[in-house]
C-alpha atoms as a PDB file:
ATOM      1  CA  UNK A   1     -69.555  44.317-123.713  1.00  0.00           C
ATOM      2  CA  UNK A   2     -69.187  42.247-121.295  1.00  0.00           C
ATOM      3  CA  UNK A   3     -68.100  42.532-117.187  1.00  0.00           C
ATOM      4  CA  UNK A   4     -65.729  39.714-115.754  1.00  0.00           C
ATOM      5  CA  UNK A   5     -66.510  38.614-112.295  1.00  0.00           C
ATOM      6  CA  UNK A   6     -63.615  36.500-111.760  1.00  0.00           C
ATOM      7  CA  UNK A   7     -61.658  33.551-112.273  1.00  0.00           C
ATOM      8  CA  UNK A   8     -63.075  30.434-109.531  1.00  0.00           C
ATOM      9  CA  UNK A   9     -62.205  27.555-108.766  1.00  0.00           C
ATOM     10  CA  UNK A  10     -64.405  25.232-110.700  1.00  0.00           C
ATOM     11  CA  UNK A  11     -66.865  24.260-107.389  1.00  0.00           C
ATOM     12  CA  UNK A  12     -67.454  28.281-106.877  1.00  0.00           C
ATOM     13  CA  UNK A  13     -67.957  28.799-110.234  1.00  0.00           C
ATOM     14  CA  UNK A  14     -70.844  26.813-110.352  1.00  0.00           C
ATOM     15  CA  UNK A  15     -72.400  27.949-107.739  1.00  0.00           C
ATOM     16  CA  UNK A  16     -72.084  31.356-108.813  1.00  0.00           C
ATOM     17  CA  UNK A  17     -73.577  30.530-112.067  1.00  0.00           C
ATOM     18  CA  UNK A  18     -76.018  28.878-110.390  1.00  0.00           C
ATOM     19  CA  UNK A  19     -77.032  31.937-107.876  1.00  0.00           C
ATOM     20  CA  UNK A  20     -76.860  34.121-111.003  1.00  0.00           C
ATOM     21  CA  UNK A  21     -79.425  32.245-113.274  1.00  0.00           C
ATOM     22  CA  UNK A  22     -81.407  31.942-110.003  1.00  0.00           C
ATOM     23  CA  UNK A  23     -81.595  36.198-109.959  1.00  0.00           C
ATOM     24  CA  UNK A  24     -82.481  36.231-113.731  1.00  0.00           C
ATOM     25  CA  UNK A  25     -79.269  36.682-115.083  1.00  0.00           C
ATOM     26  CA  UNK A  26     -77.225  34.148-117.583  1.00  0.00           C
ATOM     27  CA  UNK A  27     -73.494  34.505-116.944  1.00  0.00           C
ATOM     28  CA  UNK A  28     -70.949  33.448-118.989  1.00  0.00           C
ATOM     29  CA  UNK A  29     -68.363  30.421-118.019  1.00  0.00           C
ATOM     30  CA  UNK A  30     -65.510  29.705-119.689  1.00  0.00           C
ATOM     31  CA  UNK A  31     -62.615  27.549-118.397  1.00  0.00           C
ATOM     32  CA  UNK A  32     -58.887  28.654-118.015  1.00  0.00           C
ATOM     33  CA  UNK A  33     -55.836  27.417-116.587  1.00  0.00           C
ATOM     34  CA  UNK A  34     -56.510  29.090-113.784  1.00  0.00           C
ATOM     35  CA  UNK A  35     -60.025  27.980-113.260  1.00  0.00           C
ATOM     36  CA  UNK A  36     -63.018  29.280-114.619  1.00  0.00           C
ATOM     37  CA  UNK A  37     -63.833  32.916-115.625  1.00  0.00           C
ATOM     38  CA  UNK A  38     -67.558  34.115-115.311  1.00  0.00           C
ATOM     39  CA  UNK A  39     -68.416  37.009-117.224  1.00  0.00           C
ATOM     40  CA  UNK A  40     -71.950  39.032-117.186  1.00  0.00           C
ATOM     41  CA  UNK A  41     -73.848  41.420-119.352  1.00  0.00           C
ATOM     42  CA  UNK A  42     -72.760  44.853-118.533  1.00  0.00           C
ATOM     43  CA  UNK A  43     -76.379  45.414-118.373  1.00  0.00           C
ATOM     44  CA  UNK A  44     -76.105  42.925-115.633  1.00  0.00           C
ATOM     45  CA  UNK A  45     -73.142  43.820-113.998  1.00  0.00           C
ATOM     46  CA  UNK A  46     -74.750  46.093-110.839  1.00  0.00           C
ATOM     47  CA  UNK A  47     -77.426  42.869-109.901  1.00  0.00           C
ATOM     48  CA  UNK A  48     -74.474  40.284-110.490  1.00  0.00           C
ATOM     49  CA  UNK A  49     -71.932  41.908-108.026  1.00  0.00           C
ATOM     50  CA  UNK A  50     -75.311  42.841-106.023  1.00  0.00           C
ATOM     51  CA  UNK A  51     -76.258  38.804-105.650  1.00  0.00           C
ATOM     52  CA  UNK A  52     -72.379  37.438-105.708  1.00  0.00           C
ATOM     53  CA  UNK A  53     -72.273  39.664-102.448  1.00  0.00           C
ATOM     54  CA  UNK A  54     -75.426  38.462-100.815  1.00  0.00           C
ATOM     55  CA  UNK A  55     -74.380  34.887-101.734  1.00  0.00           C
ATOM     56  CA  UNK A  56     -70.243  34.503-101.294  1.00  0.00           C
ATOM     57  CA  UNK A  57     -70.959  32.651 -98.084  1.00  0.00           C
ATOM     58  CA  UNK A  58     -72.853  29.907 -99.908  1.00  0.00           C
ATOM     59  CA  UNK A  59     -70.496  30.476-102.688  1.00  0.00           C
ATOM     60  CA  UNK A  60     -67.386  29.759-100.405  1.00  0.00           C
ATOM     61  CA  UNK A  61     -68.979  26.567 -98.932  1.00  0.00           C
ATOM     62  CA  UNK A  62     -68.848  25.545-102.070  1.00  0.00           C
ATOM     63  CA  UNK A  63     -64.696  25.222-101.783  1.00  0.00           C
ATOM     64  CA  UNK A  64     -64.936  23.604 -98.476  1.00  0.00           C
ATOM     65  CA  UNK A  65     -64.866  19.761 -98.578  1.00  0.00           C
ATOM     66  CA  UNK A  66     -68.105  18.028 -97.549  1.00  0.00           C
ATOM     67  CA  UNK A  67     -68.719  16.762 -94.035  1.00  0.00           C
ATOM     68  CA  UNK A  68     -67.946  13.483 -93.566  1.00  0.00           C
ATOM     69  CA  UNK A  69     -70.700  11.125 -93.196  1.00  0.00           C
ATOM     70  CA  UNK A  70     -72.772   8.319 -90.516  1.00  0.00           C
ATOM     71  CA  UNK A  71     -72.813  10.641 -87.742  1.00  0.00           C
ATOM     72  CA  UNK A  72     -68.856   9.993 -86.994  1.00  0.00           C
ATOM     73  CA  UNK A  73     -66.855  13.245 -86.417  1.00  0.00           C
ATOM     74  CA  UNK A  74     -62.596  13.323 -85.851  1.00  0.00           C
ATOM     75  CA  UNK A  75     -61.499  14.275 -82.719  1.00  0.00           C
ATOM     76  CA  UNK A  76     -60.235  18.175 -82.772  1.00  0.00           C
ATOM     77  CA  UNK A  77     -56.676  17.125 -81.948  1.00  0.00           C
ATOM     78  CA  UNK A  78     -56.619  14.640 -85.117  1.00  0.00           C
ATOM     79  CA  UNK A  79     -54.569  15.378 -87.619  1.00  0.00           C
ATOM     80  CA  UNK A  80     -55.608  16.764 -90.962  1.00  0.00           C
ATOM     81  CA  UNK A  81     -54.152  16.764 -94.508  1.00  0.00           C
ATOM     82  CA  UNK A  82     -54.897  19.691 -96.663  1.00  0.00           C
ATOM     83  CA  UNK A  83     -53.606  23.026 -97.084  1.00  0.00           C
ATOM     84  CA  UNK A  84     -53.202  26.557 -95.810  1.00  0.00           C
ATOM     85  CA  UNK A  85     -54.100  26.562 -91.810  1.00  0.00           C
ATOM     86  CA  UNK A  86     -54.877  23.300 -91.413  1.00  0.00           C
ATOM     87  CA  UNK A  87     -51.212  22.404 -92.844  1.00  0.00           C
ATOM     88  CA  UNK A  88     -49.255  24.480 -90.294  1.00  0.00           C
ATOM     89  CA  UNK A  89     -48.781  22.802 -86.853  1.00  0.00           C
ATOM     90  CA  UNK A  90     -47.738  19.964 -88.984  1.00  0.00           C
ATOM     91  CA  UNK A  91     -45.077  22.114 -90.437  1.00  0.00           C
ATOM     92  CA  UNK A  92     -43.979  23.621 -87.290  1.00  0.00           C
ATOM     93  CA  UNK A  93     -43.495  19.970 -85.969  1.00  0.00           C
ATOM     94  CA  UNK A  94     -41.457  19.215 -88.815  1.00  0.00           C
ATOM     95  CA  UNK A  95     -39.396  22.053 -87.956  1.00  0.00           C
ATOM     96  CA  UNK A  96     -39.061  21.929 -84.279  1.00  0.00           C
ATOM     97  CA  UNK A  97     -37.924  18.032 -84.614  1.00  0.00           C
ATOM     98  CA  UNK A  98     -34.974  19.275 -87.870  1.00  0.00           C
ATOM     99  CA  UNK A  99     -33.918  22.105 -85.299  1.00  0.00           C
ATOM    100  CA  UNK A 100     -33.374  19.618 -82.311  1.00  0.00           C
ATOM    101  CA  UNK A 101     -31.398  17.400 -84.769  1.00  0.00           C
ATOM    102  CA  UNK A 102     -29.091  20.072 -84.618  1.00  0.00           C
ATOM    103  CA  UNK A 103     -28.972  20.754 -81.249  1.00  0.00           C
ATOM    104  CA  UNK A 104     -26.033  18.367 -79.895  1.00  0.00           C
ATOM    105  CA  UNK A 105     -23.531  19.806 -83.403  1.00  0.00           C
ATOM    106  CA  UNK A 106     -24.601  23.225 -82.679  1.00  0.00           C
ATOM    107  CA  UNK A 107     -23.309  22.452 -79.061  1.00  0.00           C
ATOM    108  CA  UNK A 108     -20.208  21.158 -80.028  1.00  0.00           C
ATOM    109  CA  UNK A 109     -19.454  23.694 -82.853  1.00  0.00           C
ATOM    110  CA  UNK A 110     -19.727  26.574 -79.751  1.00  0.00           C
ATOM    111  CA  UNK A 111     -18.100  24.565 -77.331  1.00  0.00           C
ATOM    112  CA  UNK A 112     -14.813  24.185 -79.664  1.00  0.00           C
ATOM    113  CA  UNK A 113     -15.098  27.762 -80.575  1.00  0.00           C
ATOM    114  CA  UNK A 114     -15.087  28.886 -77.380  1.00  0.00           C
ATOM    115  CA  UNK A 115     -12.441  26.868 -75.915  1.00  0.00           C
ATOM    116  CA  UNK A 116     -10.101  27.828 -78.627  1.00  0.00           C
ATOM    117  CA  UNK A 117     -11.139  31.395 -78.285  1.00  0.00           C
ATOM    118  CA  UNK A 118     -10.796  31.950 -74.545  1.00  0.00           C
ATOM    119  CA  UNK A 119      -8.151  29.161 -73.483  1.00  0.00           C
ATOM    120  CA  UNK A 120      -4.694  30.226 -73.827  1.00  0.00           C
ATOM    121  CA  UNK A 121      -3.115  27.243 -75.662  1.00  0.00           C
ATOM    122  CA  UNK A 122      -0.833  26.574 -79.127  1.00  0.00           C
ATOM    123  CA  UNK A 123      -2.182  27.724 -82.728  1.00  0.00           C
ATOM    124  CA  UNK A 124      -2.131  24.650 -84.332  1.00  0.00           C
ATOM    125  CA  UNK A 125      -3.704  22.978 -80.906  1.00  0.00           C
ATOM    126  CA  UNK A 126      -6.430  25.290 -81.536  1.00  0.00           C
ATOM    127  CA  UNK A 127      -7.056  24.046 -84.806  1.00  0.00           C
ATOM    128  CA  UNK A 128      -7.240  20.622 -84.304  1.00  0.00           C
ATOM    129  CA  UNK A 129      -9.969  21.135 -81.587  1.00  0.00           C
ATOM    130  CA  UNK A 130     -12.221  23.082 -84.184  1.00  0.00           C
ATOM    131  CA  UNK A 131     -10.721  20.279 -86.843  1.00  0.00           C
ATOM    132  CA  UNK A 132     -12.335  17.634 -84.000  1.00  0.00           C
ATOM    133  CA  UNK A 133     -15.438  19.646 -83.443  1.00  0.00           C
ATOM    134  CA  UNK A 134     -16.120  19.465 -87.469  1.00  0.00           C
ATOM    135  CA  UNK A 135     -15.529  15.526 -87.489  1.00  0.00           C
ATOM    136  CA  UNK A 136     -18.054  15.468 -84.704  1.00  0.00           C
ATOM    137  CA  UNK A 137     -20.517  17.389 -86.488  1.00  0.00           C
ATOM    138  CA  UNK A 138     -20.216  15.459 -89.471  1.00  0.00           C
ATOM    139  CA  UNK A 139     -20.219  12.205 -87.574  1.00  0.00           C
ATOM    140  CA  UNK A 140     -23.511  13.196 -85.535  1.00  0.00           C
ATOM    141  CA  UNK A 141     -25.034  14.611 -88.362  1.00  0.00           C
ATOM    142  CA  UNK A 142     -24.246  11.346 -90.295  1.00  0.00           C
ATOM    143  CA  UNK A 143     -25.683   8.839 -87.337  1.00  0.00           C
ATOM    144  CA  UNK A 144     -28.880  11.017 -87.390  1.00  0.00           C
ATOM    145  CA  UNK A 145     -29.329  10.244 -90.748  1.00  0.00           C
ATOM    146  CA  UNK A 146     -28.846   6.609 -90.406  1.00  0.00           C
ATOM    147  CA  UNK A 147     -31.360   6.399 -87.552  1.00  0.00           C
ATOM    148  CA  UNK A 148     -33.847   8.163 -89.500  1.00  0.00           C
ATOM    149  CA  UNK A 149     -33.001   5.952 -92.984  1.00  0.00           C
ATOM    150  CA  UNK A 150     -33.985   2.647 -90.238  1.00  0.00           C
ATOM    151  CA  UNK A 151     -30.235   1.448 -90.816  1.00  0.00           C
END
């Protein structure tokens, strides 16, 4: 019978296999969808989860890209591509600048509300100020779009 360790991404798995055959022990490696899946010996199985312990840190260098190389390092505040943390203040740029596009419509949209809320005036005046305050919206919304297309 034989004990799974794991699915890993192909760069972990062979390192694992690697640290495995270095502690006497000859894992199986078989590739899925979903990477690879290393198997042991149930005989094996206390010393491999005994020697994937003592090695996961080399083991999750592995997934880390390489350093880059000739001495020549990024400024911290550079930006990187990638995923997961690295990805994020990116993202919450993105977001901050879509919310302030909608800071001058969401203005508008309150201002006509309240006006035709709290101002004592005629029905159907009321609804052609929120009728004006939806053109508006549109209208900004519609020039922010152009400036960002470049036309």
């Amino acid at each position: 019978m034989a004990e799974d360790l794991g699915t890993w991404p192909p760069e972990q798995a062979t390192v694992l296999v690697e640290v495995l055959q270095q502690a006497g022990i000859t894992p199986q490696a078989r590739r899925t969808r979903e990477g690879v899946e290393v198997t042991v010996e149930d005989d094996d199985s206390d010393q491999a989860h005994a020697t994937l312990v003592a090695n996961m840190d080399r083991i999750a260098r592995a997934a880390r890209p390489a350093q880059p190389q000739g001495g020549r390092r990024r400024p911290r505040g550079a930006a990187r591509q990638g995923t997961g943390e690295r990805q994020r203040p990116r993202d919450e740029s993105l977001a901050s600048q879509r919310m302030t596009r909608f800071t001058r419509p969401v203005a508008i949209l309150v201002a006509a509300l309240l006006l035709a809320a709290i101002v004592p005036i005629h029905p159907m005046l009321r609804v052609l100020i929120l009728a004006g305050a939806v053109l508006a919206i549109v209208w900004f919304l519609g020039r922010d779009d152009e400036d960002a297309d470049g036309g």
